[in-house]
PDB file of N, CA and C in Angstrom:
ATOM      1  N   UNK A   1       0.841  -1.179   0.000  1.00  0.00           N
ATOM      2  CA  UNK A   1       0.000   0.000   0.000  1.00  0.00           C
ATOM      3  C   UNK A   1       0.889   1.246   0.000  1.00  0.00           C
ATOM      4  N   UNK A   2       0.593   2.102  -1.044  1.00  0.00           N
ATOM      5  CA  UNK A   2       1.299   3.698  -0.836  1.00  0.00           C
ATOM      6  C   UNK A   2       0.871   4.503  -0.223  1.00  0.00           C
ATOM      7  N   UNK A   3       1.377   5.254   0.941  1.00  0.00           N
ATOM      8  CA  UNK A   3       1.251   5.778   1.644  1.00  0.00           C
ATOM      9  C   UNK A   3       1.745   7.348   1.096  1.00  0.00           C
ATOM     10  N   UNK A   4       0.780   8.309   0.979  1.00  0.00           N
ATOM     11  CA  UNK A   4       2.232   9.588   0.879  1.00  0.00           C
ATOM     12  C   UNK A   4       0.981  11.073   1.705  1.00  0.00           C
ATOM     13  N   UNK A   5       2.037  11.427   2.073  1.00  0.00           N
ATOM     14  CA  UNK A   5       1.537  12.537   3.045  1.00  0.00           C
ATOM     15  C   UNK A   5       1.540  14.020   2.387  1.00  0.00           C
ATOM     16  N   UNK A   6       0.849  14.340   2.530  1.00  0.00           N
ATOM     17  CA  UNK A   6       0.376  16.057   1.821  1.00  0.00           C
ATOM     18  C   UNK A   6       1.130  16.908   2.568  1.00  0.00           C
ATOM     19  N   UNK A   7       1.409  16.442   3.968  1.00  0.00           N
ATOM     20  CA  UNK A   7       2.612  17.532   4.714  1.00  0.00           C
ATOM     21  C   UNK A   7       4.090  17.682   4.213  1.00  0.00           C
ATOM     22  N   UNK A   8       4.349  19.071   4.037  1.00  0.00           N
ATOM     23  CA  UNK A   8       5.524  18.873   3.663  1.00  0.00           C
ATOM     24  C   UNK A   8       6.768  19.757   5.222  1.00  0.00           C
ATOM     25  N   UNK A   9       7.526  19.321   5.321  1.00  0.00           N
ATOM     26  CA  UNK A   9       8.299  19.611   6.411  1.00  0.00           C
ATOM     27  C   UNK A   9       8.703  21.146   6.387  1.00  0.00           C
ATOM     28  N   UNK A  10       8.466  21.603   7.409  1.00  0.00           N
ATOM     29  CA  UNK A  10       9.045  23.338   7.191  1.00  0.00           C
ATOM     30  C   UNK A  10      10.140  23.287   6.928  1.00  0.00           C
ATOM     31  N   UNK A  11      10.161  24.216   5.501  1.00  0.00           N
ATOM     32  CA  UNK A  11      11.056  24.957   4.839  1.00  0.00           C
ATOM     33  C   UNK A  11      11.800  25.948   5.383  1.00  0.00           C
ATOM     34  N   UNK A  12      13.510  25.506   5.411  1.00  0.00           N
ATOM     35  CA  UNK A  12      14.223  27.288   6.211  1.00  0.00           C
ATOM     36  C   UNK A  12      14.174  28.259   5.204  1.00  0.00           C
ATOM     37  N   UNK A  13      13.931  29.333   5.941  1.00  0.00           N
ATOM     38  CA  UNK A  13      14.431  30.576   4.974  1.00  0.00           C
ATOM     39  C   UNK A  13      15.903  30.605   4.153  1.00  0.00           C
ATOM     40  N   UNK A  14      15.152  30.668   3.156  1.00  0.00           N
ATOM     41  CA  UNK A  14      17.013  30.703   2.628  1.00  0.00           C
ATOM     42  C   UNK A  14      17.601  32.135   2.842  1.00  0.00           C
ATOM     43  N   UNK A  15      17.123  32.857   3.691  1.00  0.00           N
ATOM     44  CA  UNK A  15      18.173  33.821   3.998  1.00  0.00           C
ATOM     45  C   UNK A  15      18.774  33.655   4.893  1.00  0.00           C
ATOM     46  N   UNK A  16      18.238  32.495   5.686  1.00  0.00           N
ATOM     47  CA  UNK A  16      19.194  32.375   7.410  1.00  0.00           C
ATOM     48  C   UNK A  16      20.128  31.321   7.494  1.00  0.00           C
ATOM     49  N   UNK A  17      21.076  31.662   8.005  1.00  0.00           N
ATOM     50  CA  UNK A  17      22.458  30.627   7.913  1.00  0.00           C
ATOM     51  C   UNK A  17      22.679  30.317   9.769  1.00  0.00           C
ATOM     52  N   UNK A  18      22.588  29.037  10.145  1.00  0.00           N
ATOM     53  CA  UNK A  18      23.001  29.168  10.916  1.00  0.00           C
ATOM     54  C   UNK A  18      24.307  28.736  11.563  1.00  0.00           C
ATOM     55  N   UNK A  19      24.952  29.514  12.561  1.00  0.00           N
ATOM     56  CA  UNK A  19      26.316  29.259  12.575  1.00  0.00           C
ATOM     57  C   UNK A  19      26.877  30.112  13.801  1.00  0.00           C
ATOM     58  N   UNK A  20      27.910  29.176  14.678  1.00  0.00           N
ATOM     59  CA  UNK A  20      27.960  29.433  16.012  1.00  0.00           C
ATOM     60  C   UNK A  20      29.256  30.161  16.249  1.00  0.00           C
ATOM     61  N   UNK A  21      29.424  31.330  16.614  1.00  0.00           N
ATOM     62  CA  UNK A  21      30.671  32.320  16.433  1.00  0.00           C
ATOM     63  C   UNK A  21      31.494  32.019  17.224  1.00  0.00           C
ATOM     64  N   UNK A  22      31.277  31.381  18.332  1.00  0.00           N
ATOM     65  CA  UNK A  22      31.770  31.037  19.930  1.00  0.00           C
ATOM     66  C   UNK A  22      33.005  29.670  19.140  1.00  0.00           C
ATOM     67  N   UNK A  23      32.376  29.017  17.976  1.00  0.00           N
ATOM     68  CA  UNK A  23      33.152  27.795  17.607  1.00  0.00           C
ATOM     69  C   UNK A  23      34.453  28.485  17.006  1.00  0.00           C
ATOM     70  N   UNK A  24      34.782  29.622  16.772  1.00  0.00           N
ATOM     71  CA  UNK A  24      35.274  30.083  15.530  1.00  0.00           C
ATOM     72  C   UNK A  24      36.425  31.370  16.552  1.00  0.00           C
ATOM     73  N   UNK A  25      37.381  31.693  15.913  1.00  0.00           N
ATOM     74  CA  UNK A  25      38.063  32.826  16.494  1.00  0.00           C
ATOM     75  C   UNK A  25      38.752  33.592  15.590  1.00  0.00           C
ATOM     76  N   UNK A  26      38.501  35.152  16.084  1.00  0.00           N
ATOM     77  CA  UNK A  26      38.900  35.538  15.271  1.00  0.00           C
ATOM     78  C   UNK A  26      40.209  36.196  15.468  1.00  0.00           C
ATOM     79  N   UNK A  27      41.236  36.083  13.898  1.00  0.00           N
ATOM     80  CA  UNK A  27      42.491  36.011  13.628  1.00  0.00           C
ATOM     81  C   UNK A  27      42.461  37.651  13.514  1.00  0.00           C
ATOM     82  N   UNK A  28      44.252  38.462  13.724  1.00  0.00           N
ATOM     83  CA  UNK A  28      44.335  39.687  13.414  1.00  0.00           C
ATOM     84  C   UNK A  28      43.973  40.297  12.317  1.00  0.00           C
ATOM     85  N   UNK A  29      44.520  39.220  11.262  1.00  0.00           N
ATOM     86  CA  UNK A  29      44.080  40.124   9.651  1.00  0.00           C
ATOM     87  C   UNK A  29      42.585  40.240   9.431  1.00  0.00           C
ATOM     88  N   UNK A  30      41.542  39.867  10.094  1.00  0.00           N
ATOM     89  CA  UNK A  30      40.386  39.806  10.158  1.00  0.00           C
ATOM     90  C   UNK A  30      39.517  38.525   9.806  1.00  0.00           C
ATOM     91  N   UNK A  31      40.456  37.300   9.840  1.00  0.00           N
ATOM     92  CA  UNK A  31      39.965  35.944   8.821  1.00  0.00           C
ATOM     93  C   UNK A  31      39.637  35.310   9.765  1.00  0.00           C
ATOM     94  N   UNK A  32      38.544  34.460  10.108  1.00  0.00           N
ATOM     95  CA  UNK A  32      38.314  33.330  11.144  1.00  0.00           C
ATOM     96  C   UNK A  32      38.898  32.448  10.839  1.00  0.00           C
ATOM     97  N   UNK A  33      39.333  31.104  11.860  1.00  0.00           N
ATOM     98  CA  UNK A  33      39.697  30.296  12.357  1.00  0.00           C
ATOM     99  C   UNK A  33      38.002  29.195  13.024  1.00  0.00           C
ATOM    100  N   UNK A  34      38.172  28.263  12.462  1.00  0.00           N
ATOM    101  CA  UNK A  34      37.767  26.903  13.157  1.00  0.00           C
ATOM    102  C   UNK A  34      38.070  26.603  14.361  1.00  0.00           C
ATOM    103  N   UNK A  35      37.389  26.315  15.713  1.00  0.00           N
ATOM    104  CA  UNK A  35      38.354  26.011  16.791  1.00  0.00           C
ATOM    105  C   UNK A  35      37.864  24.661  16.645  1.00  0.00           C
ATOM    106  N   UNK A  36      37.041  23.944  16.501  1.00  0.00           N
ATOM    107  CA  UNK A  36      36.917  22.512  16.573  1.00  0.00           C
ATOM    108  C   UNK A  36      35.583  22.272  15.215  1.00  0.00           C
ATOM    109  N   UNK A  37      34.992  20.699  15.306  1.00  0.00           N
ATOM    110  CA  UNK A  37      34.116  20.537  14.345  1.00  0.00           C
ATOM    111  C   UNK A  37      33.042  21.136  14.990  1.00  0.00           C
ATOM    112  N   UNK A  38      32.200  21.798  14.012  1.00  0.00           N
ATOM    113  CA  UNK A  38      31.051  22.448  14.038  1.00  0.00           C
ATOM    114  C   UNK A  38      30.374  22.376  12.817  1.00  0.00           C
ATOM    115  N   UNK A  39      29.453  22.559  12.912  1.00  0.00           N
ATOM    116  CA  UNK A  39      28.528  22.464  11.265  1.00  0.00           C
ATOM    117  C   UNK A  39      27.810  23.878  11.168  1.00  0.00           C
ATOM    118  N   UNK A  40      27.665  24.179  10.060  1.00  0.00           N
ATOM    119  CA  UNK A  40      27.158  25.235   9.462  1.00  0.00           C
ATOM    120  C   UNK A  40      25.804  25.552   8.558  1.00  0.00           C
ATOM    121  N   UNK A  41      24.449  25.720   8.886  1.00  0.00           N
ATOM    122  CA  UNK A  41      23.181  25.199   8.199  1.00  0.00           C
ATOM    123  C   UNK A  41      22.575  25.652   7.523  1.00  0.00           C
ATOM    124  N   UNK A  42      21.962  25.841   6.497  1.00  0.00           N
ATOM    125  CA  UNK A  42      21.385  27.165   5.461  1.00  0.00           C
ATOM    126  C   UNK A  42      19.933  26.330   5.072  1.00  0.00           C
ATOM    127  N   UNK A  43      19.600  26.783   4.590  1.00  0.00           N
ATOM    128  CA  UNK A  43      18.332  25.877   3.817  1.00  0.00           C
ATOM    129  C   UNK A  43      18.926  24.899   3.164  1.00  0.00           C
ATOM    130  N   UNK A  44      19.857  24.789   2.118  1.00  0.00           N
ATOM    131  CA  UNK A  44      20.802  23.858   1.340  1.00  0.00           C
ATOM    132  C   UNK A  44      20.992  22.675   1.748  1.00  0.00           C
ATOM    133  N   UNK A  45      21.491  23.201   3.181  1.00  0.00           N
ATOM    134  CA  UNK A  45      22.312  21.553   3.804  1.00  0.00           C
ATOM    135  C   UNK A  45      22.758  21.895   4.816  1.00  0.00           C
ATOM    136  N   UNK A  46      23.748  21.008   5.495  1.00  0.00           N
ATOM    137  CA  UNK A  46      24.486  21.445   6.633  1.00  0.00           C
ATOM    138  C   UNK A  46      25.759  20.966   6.134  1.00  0.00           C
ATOM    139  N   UNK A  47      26.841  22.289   6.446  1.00  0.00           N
ATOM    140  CA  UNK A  47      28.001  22.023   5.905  1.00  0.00           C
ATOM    141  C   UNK A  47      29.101  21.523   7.343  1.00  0.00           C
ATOM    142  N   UNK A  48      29.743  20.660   7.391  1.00  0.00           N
ATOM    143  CA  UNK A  48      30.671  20.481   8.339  1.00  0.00           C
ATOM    144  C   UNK A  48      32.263  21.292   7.864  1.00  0.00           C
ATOM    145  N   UNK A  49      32.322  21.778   9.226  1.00  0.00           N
ATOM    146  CA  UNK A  49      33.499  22.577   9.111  1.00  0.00           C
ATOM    147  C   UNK A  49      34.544  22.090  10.189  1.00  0.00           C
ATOM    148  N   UNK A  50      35.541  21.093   9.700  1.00  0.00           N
ATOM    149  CA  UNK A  50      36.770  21.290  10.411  1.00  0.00           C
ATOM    150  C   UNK A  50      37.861  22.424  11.188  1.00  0.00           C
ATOM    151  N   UNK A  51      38.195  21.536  12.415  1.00  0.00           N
ATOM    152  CA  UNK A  51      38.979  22.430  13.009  1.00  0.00           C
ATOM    153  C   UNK A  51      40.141  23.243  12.219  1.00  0.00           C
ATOM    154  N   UNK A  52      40.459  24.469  12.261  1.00  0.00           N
ATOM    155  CA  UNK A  52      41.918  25.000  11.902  1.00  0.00           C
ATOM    156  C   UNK A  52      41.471  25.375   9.881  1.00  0.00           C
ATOM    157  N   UNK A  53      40.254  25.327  10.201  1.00  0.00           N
ATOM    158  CA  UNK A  53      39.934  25.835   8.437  1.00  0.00           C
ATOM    159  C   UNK A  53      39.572  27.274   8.551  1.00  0.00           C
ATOM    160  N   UNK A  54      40.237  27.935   7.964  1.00  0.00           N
ATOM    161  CA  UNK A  54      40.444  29.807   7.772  1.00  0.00           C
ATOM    162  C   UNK A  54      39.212  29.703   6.552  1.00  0.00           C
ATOM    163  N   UNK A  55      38.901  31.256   7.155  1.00  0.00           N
ATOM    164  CA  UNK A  55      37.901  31.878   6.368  1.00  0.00           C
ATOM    165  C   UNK A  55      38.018  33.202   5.932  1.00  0.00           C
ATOM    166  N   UNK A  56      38.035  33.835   5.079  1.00  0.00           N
ATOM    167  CA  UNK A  56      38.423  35.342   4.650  1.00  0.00           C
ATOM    168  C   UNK A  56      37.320  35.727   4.032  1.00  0.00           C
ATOM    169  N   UNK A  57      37.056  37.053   3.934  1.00  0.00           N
ATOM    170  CA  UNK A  57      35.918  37.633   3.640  1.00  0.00           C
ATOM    171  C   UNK A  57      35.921  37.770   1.958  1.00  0.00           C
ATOM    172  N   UNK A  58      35.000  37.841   1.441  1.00  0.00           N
ATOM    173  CA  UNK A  58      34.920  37.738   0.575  1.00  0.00           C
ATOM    174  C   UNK A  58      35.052  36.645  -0.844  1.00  0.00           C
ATOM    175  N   UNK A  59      35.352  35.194  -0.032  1.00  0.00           N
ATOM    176  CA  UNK A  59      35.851  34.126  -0.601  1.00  0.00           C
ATOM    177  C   UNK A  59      34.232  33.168   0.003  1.00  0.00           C
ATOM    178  N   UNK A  60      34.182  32.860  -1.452  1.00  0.00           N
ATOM    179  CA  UNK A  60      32.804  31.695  -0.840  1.00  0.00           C
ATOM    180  C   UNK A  60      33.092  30.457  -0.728  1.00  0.00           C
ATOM    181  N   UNK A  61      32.280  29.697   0.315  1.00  0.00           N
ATOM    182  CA  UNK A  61      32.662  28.479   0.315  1.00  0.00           C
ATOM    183  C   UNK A  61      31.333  28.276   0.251  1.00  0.00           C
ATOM    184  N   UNK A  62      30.639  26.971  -0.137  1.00  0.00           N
ATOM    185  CA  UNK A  62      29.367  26.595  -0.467  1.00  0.00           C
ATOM    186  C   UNK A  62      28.413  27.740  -0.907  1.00  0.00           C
ATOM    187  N   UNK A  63      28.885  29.136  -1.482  1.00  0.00           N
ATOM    188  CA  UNK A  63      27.642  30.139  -1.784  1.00  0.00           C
ATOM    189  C   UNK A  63      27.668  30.926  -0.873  1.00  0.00           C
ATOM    190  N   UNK A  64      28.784  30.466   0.633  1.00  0.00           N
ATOM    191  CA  UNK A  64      28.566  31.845   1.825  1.00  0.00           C
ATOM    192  C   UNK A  64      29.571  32.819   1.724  1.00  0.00           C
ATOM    193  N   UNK A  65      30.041  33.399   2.114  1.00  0.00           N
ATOM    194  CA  UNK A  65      30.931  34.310   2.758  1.00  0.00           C
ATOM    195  C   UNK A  65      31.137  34.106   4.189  1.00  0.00           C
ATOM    196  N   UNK A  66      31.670  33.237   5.101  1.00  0.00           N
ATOM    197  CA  UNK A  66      31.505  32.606   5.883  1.00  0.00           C
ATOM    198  C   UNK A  66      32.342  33.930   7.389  1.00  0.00           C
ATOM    199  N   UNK A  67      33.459  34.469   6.572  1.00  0.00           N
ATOM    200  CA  UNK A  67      33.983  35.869   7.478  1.00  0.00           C
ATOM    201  C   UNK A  67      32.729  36.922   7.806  1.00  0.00           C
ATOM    202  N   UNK A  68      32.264  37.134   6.317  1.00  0.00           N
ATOM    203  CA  UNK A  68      31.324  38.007   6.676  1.00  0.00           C
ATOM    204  C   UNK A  68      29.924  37.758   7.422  1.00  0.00           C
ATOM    205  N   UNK A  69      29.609  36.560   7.464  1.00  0.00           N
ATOM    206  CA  UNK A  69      28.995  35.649   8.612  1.00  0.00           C
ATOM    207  C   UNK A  69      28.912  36.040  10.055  1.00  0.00           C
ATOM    208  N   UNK A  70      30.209  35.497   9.933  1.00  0.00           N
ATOM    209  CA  UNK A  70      30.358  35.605  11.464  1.00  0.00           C
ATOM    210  C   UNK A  70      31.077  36.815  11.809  1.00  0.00           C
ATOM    211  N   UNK A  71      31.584  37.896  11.687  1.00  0.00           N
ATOM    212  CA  UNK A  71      31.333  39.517  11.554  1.00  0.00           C
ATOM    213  C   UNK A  71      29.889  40.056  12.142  1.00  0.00           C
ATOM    214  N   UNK A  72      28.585  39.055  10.922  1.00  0.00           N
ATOM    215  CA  UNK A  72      27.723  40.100  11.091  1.00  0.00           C
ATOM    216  C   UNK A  72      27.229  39.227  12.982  1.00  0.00           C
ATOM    217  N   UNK A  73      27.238  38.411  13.224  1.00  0.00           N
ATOM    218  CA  UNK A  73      27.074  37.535  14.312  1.00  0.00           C
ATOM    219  C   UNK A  73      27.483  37.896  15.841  1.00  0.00           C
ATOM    220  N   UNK A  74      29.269  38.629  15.406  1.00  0.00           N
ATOM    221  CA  UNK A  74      30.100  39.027  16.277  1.00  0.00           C
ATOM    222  C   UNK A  74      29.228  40.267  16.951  1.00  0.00           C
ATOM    223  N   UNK A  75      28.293  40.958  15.635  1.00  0.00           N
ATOM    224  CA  UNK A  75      28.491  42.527  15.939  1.00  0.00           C
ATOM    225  C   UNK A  75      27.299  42.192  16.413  1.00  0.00           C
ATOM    226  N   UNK A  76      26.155  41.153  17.219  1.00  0.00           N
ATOM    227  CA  UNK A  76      24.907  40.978  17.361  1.00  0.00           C
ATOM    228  C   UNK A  76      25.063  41.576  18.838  1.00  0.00           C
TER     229      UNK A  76
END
């Protein structure tokens, strides 16, 4: 028997990224640092981010800007 359900699971905003600043430190030239594994979540997916992986502004990784991220996060 097929079973299928008319509910569909809430959808994230694809404007919200979520992502934990406390995991992350920030370096003098202004670039984050990884301090351990943490994951990173958008509507897309969830991206895992290894320890000791630098981030600079303006450089995308999966579609983010991951400096300017956590910048706008820092300044909350």
């Amino acid at each position: 028997m097929h079973h299928s359900s008319t509910k569909e699971k809430p959808k994230m905003d694809p404007n919200v990224v979520l992502i934990k600043p406390e995991q992350f430190s920030k370096n003098p030239d202004g670039s984050w640092s990884s301090k351990q594994n943490t994951d990173i979540q958008n509507a897309f997916g969830i991206y895992r981010i290894n320890p000791g992986m630098t981030f600079r502004k303006n450089q995308s990784h999966w579609g983010l800007d991951i400096a300017a991220l956590l910048d706008q996060e820092e300044a909350k």
